[in-house]
PDB file of N, CA and C in Angstrom:
ATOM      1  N   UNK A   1     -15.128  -3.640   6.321  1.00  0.00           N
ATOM      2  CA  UNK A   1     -13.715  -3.517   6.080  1.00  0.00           C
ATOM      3  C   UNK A   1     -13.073  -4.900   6.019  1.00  0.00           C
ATOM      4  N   UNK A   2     -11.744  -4.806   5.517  1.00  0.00           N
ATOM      5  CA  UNK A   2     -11.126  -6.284   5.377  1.00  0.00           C
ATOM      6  C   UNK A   2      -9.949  -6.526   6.602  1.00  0.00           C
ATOM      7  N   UNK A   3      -9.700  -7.269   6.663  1.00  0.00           N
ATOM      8  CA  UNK A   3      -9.129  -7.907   7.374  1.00  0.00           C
ATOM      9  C   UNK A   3      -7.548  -7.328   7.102  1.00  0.00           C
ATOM     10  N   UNK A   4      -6.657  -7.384   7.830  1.00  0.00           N
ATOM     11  CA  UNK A   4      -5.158  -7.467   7.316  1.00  0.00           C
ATOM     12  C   UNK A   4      -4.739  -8.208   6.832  1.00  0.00           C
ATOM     13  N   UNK A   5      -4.809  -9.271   6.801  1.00  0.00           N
ATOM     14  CA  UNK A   5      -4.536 -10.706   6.636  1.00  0.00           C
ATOM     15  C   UNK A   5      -5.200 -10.376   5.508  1.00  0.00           C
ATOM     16  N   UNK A   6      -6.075 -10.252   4.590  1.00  0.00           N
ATOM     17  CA  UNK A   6      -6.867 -10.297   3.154  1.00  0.00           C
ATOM     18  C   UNK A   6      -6.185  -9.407   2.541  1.00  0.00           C
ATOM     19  N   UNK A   7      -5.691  -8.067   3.055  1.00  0.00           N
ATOM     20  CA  UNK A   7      -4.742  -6.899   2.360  1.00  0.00           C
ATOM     21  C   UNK A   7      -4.108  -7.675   2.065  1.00  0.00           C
ATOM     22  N   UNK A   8      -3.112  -7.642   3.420  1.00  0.00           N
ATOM     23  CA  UNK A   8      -1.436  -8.107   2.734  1.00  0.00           C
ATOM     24  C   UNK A   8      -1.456  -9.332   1.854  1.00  0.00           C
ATOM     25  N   UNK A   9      -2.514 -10.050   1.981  1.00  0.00           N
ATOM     26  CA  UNK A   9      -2.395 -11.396   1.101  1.00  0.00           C
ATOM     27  C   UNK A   9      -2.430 -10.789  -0.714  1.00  0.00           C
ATOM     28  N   UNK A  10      -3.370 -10.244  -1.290  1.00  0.00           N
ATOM     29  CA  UNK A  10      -3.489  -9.279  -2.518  1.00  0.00           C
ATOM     30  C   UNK A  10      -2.208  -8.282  -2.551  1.00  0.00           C
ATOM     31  N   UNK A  11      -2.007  -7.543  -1.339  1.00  0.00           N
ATOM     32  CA  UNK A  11      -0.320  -6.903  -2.013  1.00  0.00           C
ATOM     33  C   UNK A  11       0.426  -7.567  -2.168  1.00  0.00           C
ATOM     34  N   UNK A  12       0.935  -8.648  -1.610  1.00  0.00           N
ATOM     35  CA  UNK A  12       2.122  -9.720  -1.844  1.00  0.00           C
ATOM     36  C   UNK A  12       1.774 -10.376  -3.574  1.00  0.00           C
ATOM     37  N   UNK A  13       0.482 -10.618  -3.446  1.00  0.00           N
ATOM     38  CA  UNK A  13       0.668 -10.919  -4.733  1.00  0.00           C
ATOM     39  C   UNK A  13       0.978  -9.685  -6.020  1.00  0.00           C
ATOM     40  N   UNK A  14       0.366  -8.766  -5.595  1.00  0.00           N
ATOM     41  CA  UNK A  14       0.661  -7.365  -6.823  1.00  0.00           C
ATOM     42  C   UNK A  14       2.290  -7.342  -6.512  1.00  0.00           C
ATOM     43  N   UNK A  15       2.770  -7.338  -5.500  1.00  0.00           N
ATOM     44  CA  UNK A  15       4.053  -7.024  -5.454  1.00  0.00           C
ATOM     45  C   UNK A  15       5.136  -7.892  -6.207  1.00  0.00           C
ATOM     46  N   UNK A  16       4.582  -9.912  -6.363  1.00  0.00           N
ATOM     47  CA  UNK A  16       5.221 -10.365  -6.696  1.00  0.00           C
ATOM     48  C   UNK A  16       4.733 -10.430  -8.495  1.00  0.00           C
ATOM     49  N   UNK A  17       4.134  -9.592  -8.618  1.00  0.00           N
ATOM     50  CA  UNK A  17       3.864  -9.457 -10.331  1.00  0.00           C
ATOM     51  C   UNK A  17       4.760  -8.538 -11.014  1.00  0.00           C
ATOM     52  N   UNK A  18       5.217  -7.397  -9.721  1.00  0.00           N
ATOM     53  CA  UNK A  18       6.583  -6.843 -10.427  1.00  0.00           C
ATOM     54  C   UNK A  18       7.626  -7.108 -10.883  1.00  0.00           C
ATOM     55  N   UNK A  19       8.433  -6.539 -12.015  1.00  0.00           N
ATOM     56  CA  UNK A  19       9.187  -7.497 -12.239  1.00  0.00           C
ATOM     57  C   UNK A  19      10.827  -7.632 -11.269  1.00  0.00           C
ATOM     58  N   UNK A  20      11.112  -8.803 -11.125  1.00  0.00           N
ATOM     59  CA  UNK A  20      11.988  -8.481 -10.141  1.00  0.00           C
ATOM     60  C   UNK A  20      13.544  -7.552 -10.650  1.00  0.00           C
ATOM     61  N   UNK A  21      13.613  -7.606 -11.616  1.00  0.00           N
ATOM     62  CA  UNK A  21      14.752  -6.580 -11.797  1.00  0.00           C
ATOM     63  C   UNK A  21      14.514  -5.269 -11.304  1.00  0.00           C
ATOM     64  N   UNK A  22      12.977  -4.805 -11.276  1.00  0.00           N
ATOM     65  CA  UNK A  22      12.997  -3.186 -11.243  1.00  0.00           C
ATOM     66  C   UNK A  22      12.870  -3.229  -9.868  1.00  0.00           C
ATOM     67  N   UNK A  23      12.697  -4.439  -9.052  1.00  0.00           N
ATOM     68  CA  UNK A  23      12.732  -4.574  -7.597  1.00  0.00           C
ATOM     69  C   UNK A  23      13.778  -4.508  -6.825  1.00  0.00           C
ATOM     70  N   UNK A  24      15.021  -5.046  -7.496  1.00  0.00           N
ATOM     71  CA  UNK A  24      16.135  -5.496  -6.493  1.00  0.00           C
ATOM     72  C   UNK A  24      16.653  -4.349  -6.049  1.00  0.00           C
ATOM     73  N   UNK A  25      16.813  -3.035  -6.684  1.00  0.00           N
ATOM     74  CA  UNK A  25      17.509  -1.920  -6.471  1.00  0.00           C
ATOM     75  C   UNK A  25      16.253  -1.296  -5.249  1.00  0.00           C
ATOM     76  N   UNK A  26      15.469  -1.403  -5.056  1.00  0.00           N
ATOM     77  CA  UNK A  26      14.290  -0.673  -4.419  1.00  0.00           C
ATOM     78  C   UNK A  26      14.345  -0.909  -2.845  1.00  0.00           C
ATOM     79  N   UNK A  27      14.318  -0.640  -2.112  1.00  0.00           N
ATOM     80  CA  UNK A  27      14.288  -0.663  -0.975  1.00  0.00           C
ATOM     81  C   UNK A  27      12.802  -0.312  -0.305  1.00  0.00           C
ATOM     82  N   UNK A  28      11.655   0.620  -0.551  1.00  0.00           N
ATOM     83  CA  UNK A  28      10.654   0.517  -0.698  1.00  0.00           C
ATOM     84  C   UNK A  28       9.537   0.462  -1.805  1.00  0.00           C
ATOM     85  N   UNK A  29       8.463   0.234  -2.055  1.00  0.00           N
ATOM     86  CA  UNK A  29       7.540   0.336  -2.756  1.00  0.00           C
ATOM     87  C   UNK A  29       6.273   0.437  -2.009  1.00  0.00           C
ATOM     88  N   UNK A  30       5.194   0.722  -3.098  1.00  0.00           N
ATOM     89  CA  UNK A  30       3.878   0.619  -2.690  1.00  0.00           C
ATOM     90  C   UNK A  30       2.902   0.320  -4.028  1.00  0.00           C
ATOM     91  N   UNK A  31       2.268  -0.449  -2.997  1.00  0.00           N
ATOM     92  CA  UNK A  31       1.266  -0.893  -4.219  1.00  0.00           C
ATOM     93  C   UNK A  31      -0.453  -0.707  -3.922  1.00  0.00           C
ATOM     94  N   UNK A  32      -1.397  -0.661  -4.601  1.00  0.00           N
ATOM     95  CA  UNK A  32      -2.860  -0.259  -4.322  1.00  0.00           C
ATOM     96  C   UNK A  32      -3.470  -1.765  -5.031  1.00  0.00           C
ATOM     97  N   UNK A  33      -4.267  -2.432  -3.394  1.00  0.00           N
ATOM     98  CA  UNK A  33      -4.995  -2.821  -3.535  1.00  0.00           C
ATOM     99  C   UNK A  33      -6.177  -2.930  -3.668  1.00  0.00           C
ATOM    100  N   UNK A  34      -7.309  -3.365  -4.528  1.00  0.00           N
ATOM    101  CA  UNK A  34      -8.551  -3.223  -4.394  1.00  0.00           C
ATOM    102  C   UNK A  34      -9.582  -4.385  -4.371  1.00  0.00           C
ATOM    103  N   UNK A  35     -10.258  -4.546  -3.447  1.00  0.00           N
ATOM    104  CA  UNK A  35     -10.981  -5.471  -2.728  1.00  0.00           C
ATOM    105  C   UNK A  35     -12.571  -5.152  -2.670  1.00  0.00           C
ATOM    106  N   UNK A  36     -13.495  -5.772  -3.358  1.00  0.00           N
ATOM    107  CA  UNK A  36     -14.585  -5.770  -3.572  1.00  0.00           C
ATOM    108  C   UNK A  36     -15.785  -5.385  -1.780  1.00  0.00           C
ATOM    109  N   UNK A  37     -16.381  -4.667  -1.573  1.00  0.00           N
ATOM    110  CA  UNK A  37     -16.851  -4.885  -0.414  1.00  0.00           C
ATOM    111  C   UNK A  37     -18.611  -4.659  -0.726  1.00  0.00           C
ATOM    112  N   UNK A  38     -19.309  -4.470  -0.225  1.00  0.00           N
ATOM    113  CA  UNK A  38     -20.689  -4.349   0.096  1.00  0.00           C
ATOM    114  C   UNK A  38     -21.342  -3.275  -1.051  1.00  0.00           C
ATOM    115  N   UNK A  39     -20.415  -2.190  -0.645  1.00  0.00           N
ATOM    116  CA  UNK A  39     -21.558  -0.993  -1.498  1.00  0.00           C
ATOM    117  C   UNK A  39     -20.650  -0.385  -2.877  1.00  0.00           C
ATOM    118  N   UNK A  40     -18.623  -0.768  -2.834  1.00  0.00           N
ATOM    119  CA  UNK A  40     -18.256  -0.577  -3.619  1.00  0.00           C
ATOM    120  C   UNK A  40     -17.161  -1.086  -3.418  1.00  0.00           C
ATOM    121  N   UNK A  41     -15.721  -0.944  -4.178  1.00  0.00           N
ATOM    122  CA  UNK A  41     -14.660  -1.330  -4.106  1.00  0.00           C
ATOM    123  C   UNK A  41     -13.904  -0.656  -2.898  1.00  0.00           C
ATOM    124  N   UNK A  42     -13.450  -1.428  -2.315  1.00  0.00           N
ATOM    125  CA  UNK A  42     -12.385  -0.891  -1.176  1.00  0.00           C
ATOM    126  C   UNK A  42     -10.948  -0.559  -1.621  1.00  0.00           C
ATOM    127  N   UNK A  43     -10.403   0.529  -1.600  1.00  0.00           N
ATOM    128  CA  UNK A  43      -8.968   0.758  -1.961  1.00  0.00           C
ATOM    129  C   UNK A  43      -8.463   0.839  -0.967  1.00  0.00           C
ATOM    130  N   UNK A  44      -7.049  -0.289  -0.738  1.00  0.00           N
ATOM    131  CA  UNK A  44      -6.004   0.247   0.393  1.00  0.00           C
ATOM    132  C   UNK A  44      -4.960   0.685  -0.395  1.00  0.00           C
ATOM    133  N   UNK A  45      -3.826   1.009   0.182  1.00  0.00           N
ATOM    134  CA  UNK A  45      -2.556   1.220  -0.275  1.00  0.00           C
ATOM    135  C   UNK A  45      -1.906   0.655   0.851  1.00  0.00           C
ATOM    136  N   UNK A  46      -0.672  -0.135   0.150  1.00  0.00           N
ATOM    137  CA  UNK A  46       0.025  -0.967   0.948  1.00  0.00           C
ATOM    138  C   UNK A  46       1.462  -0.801   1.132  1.00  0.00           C
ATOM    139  N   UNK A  47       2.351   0.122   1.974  1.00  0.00           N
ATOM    140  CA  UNK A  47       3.721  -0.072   1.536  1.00  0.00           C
ATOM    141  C   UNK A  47       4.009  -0.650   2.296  1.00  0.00           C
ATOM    142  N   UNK A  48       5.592  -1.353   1.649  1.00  0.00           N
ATOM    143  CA  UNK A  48       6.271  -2.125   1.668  1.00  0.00           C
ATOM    144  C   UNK A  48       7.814  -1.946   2.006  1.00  0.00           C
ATOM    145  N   UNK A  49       8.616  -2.407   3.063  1.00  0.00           N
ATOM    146  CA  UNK A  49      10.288  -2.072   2.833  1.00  0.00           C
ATOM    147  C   UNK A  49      10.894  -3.308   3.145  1.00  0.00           C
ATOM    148  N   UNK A  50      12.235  -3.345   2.798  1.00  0.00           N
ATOM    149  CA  UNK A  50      12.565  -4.322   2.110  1.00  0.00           C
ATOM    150  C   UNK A  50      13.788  -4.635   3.549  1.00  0.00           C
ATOM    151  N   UNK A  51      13.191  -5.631   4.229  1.00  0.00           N
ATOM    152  CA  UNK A  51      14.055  -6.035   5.454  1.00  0.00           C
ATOM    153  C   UNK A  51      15.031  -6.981   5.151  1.00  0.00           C
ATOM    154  N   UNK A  52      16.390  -7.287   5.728  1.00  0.00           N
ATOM    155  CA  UNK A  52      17.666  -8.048   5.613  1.00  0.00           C
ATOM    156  C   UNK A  52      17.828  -8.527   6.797  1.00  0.00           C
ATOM    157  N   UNK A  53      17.734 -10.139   6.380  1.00  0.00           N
ATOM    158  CA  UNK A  53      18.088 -10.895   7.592  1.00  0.00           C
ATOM    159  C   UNK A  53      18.647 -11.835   7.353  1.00  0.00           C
ATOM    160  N   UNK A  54      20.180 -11.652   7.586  1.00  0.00           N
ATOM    161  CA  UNK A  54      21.799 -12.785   7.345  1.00  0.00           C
ATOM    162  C   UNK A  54      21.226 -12.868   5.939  1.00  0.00           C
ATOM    163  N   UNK A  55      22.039 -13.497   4.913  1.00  0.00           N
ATOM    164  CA  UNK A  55      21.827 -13.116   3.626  1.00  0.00           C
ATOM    165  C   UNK A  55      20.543 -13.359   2.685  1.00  0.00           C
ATOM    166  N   UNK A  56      19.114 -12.892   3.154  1.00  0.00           N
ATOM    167  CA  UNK A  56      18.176 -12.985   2.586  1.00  0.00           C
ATOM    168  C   UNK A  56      17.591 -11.752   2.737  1.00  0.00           C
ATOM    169  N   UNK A  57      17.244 -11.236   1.693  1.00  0.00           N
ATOM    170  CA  UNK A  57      16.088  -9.811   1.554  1.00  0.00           C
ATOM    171  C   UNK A  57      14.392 -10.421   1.823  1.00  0.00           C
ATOM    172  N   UNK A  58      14.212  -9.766   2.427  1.00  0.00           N
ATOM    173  CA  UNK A  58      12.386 -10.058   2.313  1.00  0.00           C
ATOM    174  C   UNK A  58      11.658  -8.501   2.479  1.00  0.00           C
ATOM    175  N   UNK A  59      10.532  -8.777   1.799  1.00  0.00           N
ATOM    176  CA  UNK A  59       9.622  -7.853   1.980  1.00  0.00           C
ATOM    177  C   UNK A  59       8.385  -7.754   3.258  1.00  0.00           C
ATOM    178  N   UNK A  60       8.678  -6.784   4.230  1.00  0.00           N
ATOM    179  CA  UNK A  60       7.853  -6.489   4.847  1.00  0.00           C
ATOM    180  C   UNK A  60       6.777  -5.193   4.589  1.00  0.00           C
ATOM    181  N   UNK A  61       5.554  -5.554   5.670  1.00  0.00           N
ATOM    182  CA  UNK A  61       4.271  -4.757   5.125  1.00  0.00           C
ATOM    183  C   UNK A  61       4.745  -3.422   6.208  1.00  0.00           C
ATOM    184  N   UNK A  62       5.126  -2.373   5.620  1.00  0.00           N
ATOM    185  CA  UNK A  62       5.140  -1.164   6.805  1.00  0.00           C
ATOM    186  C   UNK A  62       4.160  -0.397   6.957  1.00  0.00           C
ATOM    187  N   UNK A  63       3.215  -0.526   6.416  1.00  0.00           N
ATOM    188  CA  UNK A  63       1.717   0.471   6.723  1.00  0.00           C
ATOM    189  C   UNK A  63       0.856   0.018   5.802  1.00  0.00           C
ATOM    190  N   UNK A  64      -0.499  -0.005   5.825  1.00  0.00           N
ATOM    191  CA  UNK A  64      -1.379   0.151   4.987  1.00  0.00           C
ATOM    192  C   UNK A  64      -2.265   1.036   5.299  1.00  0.00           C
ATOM    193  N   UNK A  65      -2.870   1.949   4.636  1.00  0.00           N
ATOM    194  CA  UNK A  65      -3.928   2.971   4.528  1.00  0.00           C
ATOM    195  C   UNK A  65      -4.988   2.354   3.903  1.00  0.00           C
ATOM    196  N   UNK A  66      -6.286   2.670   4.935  1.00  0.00           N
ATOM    197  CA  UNK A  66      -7.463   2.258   4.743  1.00  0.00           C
ATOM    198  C   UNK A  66      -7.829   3.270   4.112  1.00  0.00           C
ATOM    199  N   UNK A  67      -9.217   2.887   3.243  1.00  0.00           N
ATOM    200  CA  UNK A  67     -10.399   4.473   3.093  1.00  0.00           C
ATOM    201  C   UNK A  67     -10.704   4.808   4.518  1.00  0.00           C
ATOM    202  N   UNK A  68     -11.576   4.386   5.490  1.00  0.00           N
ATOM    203  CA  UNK A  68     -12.261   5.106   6.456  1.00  0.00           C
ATOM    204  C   UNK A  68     -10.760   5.670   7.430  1.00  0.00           C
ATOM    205  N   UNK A  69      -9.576   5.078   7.181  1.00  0.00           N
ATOM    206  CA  UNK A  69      -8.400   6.514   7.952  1.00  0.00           C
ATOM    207  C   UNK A  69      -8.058   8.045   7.591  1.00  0.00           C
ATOM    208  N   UNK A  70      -8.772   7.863   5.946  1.00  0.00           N
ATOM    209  CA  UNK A  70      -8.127   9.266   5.317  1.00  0.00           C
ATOM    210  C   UNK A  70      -8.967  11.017   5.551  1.00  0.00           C
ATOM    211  N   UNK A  71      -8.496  11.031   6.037  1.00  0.00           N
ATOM    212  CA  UNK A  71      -9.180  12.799   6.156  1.00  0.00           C
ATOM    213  C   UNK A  71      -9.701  13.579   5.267  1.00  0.00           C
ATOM    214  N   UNK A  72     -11.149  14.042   4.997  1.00  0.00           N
ATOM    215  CA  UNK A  72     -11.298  15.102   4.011  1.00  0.00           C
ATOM    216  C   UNK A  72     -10.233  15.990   4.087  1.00  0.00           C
ATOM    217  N   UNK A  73      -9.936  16.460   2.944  1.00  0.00           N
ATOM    218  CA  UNK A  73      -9.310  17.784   2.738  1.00  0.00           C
ATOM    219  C   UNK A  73      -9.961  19.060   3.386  1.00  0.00           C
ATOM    220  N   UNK A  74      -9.047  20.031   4.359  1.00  0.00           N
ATOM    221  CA  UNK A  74      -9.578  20.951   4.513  1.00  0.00           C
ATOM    222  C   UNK A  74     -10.183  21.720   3.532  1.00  0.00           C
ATOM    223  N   UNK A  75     -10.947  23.155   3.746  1.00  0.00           N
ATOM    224  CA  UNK A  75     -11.450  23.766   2.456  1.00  0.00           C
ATOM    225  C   UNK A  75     -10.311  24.611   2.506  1.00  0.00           C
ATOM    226  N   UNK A  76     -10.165  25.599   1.507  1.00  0.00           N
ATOM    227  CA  UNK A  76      -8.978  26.344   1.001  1.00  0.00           C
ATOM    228  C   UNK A  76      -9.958  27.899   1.041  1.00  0.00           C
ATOM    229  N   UNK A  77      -8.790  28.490   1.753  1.00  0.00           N
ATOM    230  CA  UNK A  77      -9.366  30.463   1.270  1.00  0.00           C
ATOM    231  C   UNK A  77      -9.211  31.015   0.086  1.00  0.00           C
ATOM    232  N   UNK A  78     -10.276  31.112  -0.748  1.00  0.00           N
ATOM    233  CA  UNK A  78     -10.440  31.865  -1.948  1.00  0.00           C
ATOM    234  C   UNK A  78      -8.677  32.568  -2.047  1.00  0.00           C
ATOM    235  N   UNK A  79      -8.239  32.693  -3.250  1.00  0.00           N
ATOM    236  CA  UNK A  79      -6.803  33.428  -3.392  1.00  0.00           C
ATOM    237  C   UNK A  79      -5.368  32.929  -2.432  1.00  0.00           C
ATOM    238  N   UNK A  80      -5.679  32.119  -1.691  1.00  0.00           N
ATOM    239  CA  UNK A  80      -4.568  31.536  -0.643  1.00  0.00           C
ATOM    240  C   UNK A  80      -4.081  30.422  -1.543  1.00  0.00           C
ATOM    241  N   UNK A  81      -2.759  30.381  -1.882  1.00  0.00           N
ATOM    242  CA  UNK A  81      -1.764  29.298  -2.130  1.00  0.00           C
ATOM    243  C   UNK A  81      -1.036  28.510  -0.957  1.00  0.00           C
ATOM    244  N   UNK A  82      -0.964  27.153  -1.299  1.00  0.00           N
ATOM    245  CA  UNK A  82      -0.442  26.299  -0.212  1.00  0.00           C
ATOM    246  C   UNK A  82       0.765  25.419  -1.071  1.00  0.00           C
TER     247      UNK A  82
END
């Protein structure tokens, strides 16, 4: 697995490839990083919200989701809608 420090470094940059007009109105985003590892590509997802401190906006990291956090899907009962 990677580091946090290696995430957030790759989302900051995807984030600053957006363009900033479609940014300023946004208050959160998320972006998917992918990071080369051993047996295949590692996908995180990284969101982001947009903190104010005295007159400067910055972007902070509010979660990232690893692969090894995500849960199989339960199985589903034949004819049951969810």
């Amino acid at each position: 697995m990677h580091s946090q420090k290696e995430i957030e470094k790759e989302a900051f940059k995807k984030l600053n490839q957006l363009p900033g007009s479609e940014l300023k109105d946004w208050t959160e985003v998320e972006v998917e990083v992918y990071l080369p590892t051993e047996n295949k590509e590692g996908r995180y997802t990284v969101f982001f919200e947009r903190a104010h401190t005295g007159d400067k906006d910055n972007w902070t990291v509010r979660n990232i989701v690893r692969p090894d956090q995500l849960q199989k899907p339960q199985s589903k009962e034949d004819g049951k809608v969810e």
